[in-house]
Protein backbone atom coordinates (compact mmCIF):
# COMPACT_ATOMS: atom_id res chain seq x y z
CA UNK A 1 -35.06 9.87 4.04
CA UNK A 2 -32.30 10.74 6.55
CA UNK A 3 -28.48 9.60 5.17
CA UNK A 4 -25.24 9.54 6.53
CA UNK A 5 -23.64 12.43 4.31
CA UNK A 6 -20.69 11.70 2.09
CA UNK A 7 -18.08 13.98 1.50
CA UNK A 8 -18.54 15.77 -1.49
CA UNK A 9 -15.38 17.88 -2.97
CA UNK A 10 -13.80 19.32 -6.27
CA UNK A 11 -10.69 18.58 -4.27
CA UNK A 12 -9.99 15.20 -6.14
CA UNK A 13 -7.98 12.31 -4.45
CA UNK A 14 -4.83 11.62 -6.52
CA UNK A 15 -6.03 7.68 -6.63
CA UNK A 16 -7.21 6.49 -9.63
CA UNK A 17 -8.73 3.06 -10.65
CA UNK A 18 -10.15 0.82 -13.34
CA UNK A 19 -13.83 0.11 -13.29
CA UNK A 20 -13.47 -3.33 -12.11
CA UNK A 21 -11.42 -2.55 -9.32
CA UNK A 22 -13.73 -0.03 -8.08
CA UNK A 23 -16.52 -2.48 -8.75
CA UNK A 24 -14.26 -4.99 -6.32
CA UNK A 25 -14.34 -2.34 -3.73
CA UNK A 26 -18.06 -2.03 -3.81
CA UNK A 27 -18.15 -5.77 -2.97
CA UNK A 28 -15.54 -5.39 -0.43
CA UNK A 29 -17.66 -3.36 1.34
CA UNK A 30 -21.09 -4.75 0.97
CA UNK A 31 -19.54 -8.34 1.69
CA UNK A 32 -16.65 -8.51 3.77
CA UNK A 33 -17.74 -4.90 6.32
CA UNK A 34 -21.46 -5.47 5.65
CA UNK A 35 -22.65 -2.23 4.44
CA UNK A 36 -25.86 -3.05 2.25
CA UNK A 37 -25.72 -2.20 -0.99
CA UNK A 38 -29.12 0.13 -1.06
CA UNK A 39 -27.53 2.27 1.81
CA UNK A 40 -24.90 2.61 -0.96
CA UNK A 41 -27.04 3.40 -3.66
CA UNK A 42 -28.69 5.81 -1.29
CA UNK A 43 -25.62 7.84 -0.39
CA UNK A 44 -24.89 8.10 -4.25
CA UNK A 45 -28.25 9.49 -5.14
CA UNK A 46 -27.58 11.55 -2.19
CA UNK A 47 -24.46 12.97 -3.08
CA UNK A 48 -25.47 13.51 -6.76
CA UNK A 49 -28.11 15.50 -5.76
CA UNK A 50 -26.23 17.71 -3.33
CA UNK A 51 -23.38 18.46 -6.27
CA UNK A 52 -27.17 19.53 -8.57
CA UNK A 53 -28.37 22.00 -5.78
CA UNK A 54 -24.85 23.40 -4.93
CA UNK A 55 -23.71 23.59 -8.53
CA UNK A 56 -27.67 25.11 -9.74
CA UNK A 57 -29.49 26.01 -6.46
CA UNK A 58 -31.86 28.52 -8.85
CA UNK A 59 -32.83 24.98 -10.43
CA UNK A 60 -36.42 24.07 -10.24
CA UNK A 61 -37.56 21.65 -13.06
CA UNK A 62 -35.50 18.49 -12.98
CA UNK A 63 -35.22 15.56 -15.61
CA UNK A 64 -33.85 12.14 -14.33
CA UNK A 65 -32.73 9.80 -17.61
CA UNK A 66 -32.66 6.10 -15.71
CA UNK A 67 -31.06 3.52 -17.02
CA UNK A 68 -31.89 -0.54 -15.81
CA UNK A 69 -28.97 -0.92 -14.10
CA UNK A 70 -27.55 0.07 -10.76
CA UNK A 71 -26.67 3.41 -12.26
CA UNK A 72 -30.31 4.07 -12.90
CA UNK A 73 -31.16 3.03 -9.66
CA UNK A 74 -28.82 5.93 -8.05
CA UNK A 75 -31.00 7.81 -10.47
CA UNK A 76 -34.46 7.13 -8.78
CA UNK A 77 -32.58 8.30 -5.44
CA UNK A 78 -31.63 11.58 -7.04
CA UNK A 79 -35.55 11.96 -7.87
CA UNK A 80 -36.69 10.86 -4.64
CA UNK A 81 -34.53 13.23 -3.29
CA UNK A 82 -35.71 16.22 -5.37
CA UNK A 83 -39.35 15.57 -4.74
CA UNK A 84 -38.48 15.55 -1.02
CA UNK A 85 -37.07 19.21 -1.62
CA UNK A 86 -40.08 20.05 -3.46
CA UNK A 87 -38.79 19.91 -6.98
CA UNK A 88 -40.74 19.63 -9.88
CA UNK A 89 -38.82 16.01 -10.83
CA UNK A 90 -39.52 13.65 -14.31
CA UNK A 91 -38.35 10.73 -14.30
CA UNK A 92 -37.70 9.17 -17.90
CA UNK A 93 -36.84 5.46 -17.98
CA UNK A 94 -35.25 3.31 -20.76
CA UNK A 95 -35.69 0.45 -18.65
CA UNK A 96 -38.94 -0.77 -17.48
CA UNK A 97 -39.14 -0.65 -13.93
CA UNK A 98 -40.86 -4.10 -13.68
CA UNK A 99 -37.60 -5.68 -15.27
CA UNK A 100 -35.47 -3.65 -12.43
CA UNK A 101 -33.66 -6.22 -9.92
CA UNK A 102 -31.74 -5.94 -6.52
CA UNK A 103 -31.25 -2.38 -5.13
CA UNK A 104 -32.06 -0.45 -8.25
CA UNK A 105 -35.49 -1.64 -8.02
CA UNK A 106 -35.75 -1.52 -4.32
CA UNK A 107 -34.63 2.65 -5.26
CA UNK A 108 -37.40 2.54 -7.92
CA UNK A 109 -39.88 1.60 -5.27
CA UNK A 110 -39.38 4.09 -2.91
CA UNK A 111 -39.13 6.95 -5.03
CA UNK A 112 -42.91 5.79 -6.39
CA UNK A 113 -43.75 5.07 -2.64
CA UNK A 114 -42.26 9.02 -2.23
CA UNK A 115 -45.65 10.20 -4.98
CA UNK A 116 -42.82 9.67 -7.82
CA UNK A 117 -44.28 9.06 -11.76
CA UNK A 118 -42.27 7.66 -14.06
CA UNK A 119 -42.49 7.68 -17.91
CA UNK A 120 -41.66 5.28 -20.74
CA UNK A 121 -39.08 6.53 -23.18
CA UNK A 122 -38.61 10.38 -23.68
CA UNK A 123 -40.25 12.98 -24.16
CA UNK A 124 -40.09 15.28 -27.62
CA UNK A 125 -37.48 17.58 -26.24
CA UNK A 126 -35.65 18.21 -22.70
CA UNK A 127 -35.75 21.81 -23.25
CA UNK A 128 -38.04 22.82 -20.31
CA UNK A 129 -35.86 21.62 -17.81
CA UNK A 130 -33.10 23.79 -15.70
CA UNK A 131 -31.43 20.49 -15.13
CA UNK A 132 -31.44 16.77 -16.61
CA UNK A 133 -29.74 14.12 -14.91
CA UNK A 134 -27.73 11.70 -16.47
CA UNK A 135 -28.45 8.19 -14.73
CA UNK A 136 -28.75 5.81 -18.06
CA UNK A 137 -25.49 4.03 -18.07
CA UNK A 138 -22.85 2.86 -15.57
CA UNK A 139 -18.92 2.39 -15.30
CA UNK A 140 -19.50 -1.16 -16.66
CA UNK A 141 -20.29 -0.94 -20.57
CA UNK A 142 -17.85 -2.10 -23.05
CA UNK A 143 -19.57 -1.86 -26.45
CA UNK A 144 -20.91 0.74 -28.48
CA UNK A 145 -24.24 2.80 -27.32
CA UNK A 146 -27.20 2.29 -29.49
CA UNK A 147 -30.43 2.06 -30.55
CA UNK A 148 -32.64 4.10 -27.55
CA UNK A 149 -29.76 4.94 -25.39
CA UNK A 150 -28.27 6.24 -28.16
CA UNK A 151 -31.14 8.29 -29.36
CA UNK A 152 -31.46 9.26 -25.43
CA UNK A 153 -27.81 10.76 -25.15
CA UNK A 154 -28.65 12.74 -28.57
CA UNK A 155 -31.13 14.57 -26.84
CA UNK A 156 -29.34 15.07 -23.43
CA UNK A 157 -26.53 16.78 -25.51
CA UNK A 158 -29.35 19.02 -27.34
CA UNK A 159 -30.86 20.37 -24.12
CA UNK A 160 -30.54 23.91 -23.60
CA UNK A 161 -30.51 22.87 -19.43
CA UNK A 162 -27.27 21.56 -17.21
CA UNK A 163 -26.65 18.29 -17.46
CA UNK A 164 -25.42 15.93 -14.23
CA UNK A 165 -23.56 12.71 -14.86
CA UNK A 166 -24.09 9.97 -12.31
CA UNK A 167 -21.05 8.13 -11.72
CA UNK A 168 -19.81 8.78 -15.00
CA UNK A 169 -21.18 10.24 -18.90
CA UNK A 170 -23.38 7.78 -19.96
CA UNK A 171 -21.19 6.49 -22.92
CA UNK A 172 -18.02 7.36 -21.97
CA UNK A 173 -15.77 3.85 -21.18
CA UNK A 174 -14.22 3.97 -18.05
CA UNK A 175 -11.05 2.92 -18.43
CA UNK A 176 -10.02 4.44 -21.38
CA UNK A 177 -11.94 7.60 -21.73
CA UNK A 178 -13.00 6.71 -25.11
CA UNK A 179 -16.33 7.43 -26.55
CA UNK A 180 -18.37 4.29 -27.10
CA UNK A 181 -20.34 5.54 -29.96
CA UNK A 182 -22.17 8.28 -28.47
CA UNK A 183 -21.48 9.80 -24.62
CA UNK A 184 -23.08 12.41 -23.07
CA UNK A 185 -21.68 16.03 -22.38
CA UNK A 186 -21.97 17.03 -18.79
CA UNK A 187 -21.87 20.34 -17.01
CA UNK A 188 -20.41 18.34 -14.21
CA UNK A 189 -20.08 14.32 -12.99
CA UNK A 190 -20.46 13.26 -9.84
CA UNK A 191 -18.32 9.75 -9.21
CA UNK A 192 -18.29 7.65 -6.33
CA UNK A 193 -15.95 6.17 -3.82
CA UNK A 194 -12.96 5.38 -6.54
CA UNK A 195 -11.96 8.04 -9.28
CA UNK A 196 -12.24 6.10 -12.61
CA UNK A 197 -8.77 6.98 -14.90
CA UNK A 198 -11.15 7.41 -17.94
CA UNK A 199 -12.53 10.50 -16.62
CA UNK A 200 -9.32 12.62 -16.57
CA UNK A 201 -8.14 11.69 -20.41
CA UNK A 202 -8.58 11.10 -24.46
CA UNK A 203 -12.54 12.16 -24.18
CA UNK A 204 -13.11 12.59 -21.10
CA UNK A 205 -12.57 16.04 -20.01
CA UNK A 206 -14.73 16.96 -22.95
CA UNK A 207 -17.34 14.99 -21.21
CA UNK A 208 -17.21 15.12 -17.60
CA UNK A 209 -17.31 18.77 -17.11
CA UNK A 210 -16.36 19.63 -13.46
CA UNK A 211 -15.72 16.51 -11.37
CA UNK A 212 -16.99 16.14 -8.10
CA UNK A 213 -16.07 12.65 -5.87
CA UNK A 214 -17.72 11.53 -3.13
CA UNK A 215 -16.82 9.03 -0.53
CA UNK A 216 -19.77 7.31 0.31
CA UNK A 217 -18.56 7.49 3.96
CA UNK A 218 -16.86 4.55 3.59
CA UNK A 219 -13.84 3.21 5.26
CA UNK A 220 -10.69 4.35 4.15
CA UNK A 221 -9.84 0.48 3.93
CA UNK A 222 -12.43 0.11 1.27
CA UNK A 223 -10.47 2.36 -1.33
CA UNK A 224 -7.00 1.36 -0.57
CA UNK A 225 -8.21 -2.78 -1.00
CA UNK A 226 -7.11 -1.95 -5.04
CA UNK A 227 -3.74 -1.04 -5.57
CA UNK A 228 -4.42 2.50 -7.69
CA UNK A 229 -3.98 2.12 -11.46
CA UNK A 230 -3.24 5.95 -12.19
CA UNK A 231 -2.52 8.52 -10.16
CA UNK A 232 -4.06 12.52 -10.75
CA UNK A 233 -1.84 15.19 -11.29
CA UNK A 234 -4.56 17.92 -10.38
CA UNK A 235 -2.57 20.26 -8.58
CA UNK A 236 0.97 22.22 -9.62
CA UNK A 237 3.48 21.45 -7.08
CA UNK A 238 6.89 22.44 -6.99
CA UNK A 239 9.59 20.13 -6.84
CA UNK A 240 12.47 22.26 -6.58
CA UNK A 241 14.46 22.90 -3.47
CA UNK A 242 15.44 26.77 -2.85
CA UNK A 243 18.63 27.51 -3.77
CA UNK A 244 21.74 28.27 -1.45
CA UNK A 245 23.03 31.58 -1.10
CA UNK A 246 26.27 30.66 -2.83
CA UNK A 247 24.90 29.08 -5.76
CA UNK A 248 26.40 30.08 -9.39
CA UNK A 249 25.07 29.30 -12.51
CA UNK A 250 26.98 26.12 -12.65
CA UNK A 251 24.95 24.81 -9.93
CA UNK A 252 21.72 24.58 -12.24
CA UNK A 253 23.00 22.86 -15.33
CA UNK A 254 23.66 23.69 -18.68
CA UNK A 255 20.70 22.77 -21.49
CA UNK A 256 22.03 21.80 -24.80
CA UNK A 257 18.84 22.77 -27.15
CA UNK A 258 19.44 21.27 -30.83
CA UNK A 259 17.36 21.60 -33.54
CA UNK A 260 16.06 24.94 -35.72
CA UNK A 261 16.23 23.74 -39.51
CA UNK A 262 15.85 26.98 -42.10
CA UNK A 263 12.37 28.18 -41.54
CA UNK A 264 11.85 26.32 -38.27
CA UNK A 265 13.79 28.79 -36.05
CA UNK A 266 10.93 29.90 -33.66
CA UNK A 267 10.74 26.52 -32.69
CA UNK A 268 14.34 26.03 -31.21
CA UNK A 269 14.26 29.69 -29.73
CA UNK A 270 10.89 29.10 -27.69
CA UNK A 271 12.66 25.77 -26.18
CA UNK A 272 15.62 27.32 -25.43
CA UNK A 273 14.13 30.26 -23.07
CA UNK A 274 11.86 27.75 -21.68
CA UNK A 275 14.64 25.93 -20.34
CA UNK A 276 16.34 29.38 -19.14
CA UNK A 277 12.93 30.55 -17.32
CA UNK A 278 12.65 26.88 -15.42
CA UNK A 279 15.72 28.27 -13.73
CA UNK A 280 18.55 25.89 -15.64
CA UNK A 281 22.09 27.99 -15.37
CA UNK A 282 23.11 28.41 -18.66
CA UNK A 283 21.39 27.43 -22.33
CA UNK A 284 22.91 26.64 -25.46
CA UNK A 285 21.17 25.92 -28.94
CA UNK A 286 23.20 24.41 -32.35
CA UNK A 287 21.60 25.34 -35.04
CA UNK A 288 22.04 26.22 -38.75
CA UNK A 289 24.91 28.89 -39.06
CA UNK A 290 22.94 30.28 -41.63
CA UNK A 291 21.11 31.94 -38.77
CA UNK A 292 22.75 31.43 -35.37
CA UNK A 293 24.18 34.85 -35.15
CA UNK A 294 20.27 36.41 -34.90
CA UNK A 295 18.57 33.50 -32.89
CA UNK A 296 19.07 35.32 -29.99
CA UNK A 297 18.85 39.10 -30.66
CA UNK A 298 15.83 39.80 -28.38
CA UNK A 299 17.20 36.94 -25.67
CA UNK A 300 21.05 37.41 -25.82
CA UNK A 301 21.57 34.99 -22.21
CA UNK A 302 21.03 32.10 -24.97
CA UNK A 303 24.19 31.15 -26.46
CA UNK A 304 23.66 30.14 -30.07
CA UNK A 305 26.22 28.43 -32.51
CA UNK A 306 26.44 27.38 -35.78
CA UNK A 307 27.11 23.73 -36.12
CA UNK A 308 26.58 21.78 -39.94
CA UNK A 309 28.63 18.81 -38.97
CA UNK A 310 28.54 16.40 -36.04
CA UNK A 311 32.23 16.84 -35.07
CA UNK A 312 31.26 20.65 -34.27
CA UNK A 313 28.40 19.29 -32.28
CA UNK A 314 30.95 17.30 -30.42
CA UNK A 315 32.34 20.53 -28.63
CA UNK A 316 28.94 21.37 -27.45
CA UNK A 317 28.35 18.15 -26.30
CA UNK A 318 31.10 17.93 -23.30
CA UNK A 319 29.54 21.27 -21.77
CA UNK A 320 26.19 19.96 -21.73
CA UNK A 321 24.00 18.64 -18.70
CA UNK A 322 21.11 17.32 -20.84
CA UNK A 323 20.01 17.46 -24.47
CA UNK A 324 16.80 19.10 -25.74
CA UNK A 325 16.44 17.82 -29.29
CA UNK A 326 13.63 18.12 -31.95
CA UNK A 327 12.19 21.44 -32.00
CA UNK A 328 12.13 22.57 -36.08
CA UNK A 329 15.06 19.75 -36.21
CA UNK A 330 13.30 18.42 -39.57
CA UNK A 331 13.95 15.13 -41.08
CA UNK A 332 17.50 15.96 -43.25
CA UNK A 333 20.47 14.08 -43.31
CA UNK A 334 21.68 17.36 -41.44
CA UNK A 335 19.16 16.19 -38.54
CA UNK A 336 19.79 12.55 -38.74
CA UNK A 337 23.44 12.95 -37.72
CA UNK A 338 22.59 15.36 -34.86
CA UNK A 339 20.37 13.06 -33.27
CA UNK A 340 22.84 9.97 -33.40
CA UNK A 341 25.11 12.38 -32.02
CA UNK A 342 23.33 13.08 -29.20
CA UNK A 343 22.34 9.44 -29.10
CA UNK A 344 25.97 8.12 -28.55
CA UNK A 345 26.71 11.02 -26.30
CA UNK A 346 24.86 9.22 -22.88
CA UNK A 347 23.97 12.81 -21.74
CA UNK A 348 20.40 12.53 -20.29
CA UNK A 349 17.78 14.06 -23.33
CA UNK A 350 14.46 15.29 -23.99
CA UNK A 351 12.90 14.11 -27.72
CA UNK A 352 10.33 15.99 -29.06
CA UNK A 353 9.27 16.37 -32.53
CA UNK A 354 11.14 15.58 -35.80
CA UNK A 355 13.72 13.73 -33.18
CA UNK A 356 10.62 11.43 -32.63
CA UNK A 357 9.72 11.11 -35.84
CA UNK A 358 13.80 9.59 -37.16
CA UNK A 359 13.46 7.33 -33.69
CA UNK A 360 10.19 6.05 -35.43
CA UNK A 361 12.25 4.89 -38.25
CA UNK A 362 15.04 4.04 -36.46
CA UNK A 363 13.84 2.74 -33.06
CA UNK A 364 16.11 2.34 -30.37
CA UNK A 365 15.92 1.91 -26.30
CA UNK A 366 17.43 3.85 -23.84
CA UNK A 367 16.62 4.41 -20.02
CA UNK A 368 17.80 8.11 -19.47
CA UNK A 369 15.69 10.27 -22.05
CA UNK A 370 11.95 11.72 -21.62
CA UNK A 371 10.07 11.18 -24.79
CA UNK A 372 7.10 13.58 -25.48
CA UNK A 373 4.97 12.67 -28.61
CA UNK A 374 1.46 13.78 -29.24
CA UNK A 375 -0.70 10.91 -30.55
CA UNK A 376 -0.23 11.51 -33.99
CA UNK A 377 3.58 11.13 -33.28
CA UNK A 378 2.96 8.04 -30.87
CA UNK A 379 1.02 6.57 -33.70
CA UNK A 380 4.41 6.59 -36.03
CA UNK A 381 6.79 5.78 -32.86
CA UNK A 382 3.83 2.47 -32.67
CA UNK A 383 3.17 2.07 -35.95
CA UNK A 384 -0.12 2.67 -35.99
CA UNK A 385 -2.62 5.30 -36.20
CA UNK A 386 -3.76 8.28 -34.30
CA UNK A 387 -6.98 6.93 -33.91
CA UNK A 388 -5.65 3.32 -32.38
CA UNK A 389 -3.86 5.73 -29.52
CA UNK A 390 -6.58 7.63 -28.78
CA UNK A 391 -8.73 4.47 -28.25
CA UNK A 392 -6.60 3.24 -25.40
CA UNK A 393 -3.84 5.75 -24.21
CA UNK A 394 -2.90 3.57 -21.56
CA UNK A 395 -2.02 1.07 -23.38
CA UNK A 396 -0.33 3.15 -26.04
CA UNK A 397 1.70 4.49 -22.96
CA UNK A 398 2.90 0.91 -22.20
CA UNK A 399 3.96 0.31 -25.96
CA UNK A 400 5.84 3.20 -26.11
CA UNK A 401 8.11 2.55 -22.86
CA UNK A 402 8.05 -1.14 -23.66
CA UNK A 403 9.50 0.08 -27.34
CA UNK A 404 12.02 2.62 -26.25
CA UNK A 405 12.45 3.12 -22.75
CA UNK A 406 12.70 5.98 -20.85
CA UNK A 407 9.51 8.25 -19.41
CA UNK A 408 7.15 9.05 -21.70
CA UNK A 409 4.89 12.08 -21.99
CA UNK A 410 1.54 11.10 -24.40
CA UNK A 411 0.33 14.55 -24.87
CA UNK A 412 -3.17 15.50 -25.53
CA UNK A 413 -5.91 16.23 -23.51
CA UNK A 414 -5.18 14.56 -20.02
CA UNK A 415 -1.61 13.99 -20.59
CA UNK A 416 -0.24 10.61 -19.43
CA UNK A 417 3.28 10.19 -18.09
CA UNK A 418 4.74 6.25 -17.80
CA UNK A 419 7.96 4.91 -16.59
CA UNK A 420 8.96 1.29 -16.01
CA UNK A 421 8.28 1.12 -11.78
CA UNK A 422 5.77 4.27 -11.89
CA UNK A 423 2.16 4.30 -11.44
CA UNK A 424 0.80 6.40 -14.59
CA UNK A 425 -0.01 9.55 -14.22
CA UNK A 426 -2.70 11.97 -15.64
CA UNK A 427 -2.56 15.71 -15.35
CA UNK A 428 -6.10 17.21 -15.27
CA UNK A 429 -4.53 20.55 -15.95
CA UNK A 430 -4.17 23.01 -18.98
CA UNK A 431 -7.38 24.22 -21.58
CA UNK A 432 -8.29 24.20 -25.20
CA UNK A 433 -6.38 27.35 -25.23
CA UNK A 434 -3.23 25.47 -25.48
CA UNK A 435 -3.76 23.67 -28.88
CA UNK A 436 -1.55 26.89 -30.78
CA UNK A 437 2.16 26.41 -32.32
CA UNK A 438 5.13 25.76 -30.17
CA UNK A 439 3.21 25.25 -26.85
CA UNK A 440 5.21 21.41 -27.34
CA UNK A 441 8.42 23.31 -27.70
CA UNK A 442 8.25 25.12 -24.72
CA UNK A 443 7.05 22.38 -22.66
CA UNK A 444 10.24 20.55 -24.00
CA UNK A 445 12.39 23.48 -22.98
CA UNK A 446 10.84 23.50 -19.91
CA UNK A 447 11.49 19.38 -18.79
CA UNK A 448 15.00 19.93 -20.15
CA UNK A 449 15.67 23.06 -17.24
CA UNK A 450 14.11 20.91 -14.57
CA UNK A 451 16.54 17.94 -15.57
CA UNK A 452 19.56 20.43 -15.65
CA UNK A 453 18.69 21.69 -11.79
CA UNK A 454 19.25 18.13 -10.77
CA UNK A 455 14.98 16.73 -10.64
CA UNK A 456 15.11 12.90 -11.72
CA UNK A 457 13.91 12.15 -15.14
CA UNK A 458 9.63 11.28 -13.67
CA UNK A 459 10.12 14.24 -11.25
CA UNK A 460 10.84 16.74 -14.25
CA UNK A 461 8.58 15.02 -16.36
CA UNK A 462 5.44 15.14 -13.60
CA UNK A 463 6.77 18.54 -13.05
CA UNK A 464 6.99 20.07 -15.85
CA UNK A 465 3.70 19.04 -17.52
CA UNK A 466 1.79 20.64 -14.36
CA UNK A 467 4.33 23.45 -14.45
CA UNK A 468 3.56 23.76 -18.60
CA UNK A 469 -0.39 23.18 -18.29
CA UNK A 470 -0.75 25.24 -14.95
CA UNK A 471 1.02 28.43 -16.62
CA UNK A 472 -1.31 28.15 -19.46
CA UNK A 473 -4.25 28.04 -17.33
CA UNK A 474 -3.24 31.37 -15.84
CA UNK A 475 -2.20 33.14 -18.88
CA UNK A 476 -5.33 31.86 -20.64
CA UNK A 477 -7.47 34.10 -17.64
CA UNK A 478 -7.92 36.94 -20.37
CA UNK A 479 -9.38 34.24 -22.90
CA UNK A 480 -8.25 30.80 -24.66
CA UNK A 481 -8.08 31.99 -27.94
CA UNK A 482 -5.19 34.00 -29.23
CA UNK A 483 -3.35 31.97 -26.46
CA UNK A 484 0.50 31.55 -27.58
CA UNK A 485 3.29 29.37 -26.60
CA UNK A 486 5.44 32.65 -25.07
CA UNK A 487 2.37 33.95 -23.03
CA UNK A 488 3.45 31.28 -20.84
CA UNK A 489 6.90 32.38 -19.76
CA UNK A 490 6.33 34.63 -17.39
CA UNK A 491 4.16 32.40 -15.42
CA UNK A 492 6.48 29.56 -15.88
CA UNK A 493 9.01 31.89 -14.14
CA UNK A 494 6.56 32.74 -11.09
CA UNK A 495 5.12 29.09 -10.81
CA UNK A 496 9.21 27.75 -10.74
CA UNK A 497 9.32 30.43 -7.73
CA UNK A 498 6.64 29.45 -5.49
């Protein structure tokens, strides 16, 4: 079987769609440029099978799980292609092949016509293979998995061999990236001609693996017939123009970090030198007095006052270029006045934190603030729950900036950033490593420097997520665990450099 090869790349495409749209582009280009849909189907399997051999070329014993629908029929090309390399291939199918229809079954043919076998069900254990392919169900289910295919993802996930999604983890919705009951856990996944958003957040890094994409060699015109619903923030990049050789510190901005209740000082302190290692000119904290004078013993370029009252704020205020507010602010009546202080003052703010937690009992709207909450904190900004975030983040991410305003930053794994006239976007960067106290104060630091050096409020926020998750990534090189939030700094500094 000779094919027209696709590209195949870890180098993503920023694009990303819904599972209906890319199922419109597969129509656009079997109906309207006339590209059948097997020769599709055939590229797939194709390209699956060439991210297998490059990702375990030692690989010699191959399982292929197909499903009964299109995505099992990509399957049966994957198997025809590894018997034509001379693979030992199984195929296990959950589908009969005699109730297989269109292209799928037309795939199923050939790979029987190739000397393929298939059997019914699975067998005891997948343990004997060195790789077991993932081809049970597609980008179009929307309920939860059970009965077999449940009992058939079980055992993919209990295999001691690699596992290869097709298309996408069996289980794993599309859109959202939520599990559907059960979803399998891939080595890597292999999707085709349109990224699918669910891939990149809530469950689905946990379950993709690497991701490969492949093209499918189709026109360019195929992909850009759906206007992208989320774009990929894969890659740091820099958004910071080098700086003139007269610059002075006034030229960068001055960050106003507020917060640090009695016990919570670590919290303001982190935020505050984030800010001053994103480059911002000068960087103030108000704080309790009862331990201003110390904050900044081991970081003395952080000025640090005492304020108890909101007219001492006041004075802090008028210097300021933009307001970081919420790290170890608490929920007193000492914090509640700080916040509408800052509120009222127009300066442009980051909220993080307790700050999020008073605006959840106090909700107000404002265009010129980022607001970062993790889902449990989106959950109280929503009313909700954690749990009802993490089923749809997207749509969470349109409550929030319907609520209040603003850019938001959903944290959690695959970060989403919204504003009103902005694409979503998903940043595919950062590690497990991260999940330690105060990483969220120094990533609030770190958007309130960018701000202060001039970056529009969805520049700093795009920004400063990739900076914040791309610093971790390299200081997490000598191991995730033990990973803390100050590790970062001096890759922050040489990332805000490049």
């Amino acid at each position: 079987m000779v094919l027209e090869e696709s590209i195949v790349t870890t180098r993503l495409p920023e694009r990303l769609y819904r599972a209906d749209q890319v199922r419109a582009m597969d129509r656009y280009a079997i109906d309207d440029l006339g590209i059948p849909g097997i020769v599709l189907m055939q590229r797939a399997g194709a390209a699956a099978f060439r991210v297998m051999a490059r990702q375990w070329p030692e690989a010699r014993r191959i399982a292929v799980l197909c499903g009964g629908g299109n995505n099992g029929g990509d399957g049966y090309v994957v198997a025809r292609q590894a018997l034509d390399a001379r693979l030992e291939v199984a195929v296990f199918a959950l589908s009969s092949p005699d109730r297989l229809q269109g292209d799928a079954r037309l795939a199923c043919d050939a790979y029987l016509a190739a000397g393929g076998r298939i059997a019914d069900g699975l067998p005891p254990d997948l343990d004997g293979f060195d790789v077991v392919v993932d081809a049970l169900l597609g980008t179009g289910l929307d309920r939860e998995v059970t009965g077999a295919y449940a009992e058939a993802i079980a055992a993919v996930n209990a295999c001691a061999g690699r596992v290869l999604a097709v298309d996408i983890p069996s289980g794993l919705h599309a859109d959202s990236g939520v599990v559907m009951g059960y979803a399998v856990e891939a080595d890597a996944t292999v999707s085709f001609i349109g990224l699918k958003r669910g891939l990149f957040t809530g469950e689905g890094p946990a379950c993709c693996g690497t991701v490969w994409y492949a093209d499918l060699s189709v026109p360019e015109a195929v992909v850009t017939s759906q206007p992208p619903s989320a774009r990929l923030l894969s890659r740091y990049r820099n958004r910071l123009s080098p700086r003139r050789a007269t610059a002075h510190k006034g030229s960068f901005g001055h960050v106003l970090v507020v917060g640090g209740d009695a016990g919570f000082t670590g919290a303001v302190r982190m935020a505050a030198e984030a800010a001053a290692r994103t480059g911002a000119g000068l960087v103030s904290v108000a704080t309790r007095s009862s331990h201003a004078a110390y904050l900044n013993v081991n970081r003395p370029e952080i000025m640090c006052h005492g304020v108890e009252t909101t007219t001492e704020l006041q004075a802090l205020l008028t210097r300021a270029t933009v307001i970081a507010i919420g790290p170890g602010l608490g929920q007193s009546g000492w914090a509640r006045g700080l916040l509408q202080a800052c509120c009222e003052s127009g300066l442009p703010m980051v909220v993080d934190a307790d700050a999020l937690n008073l605006l959840a009992q106090n909700p107000k709207r404002r265009e010129n603030w980022i607001l970062t909450p993790h889902p449990g904190e989106a959950a109280r900004l929503l009313g909700g729950t954690s749990k009802e975030i993490q089923t749809d983040r997207f749509a969470a991410l349109e409550g929030l900036l319907e609520r209040y305003g603003g850019v938001c930053v959903l944290k959690g794994a695959g970060t989403l950033i919204g504003a009103d006239g902005h694409v979503p976007a998903i940043c595919s960067l950062g590690n497990p490593g991260m999940a330690s106290g105060g990483m969220g104060d120094v990533l609030t630091g770190a958007l309130a420097g960018l701000v202060a050096q001039g970056l529009s409020l969805w520049d700093a926020a795009c920004m400063g997520v990739c900076l914040h998750s791309a610093a971790a990534d390299a200081a997490a090189g000598e191991g995730q665990r033990g990973l803390l939030a100050l590790d970062l700094m001096p890759w922050i500094r040489r990332l805000v450099n490049q």
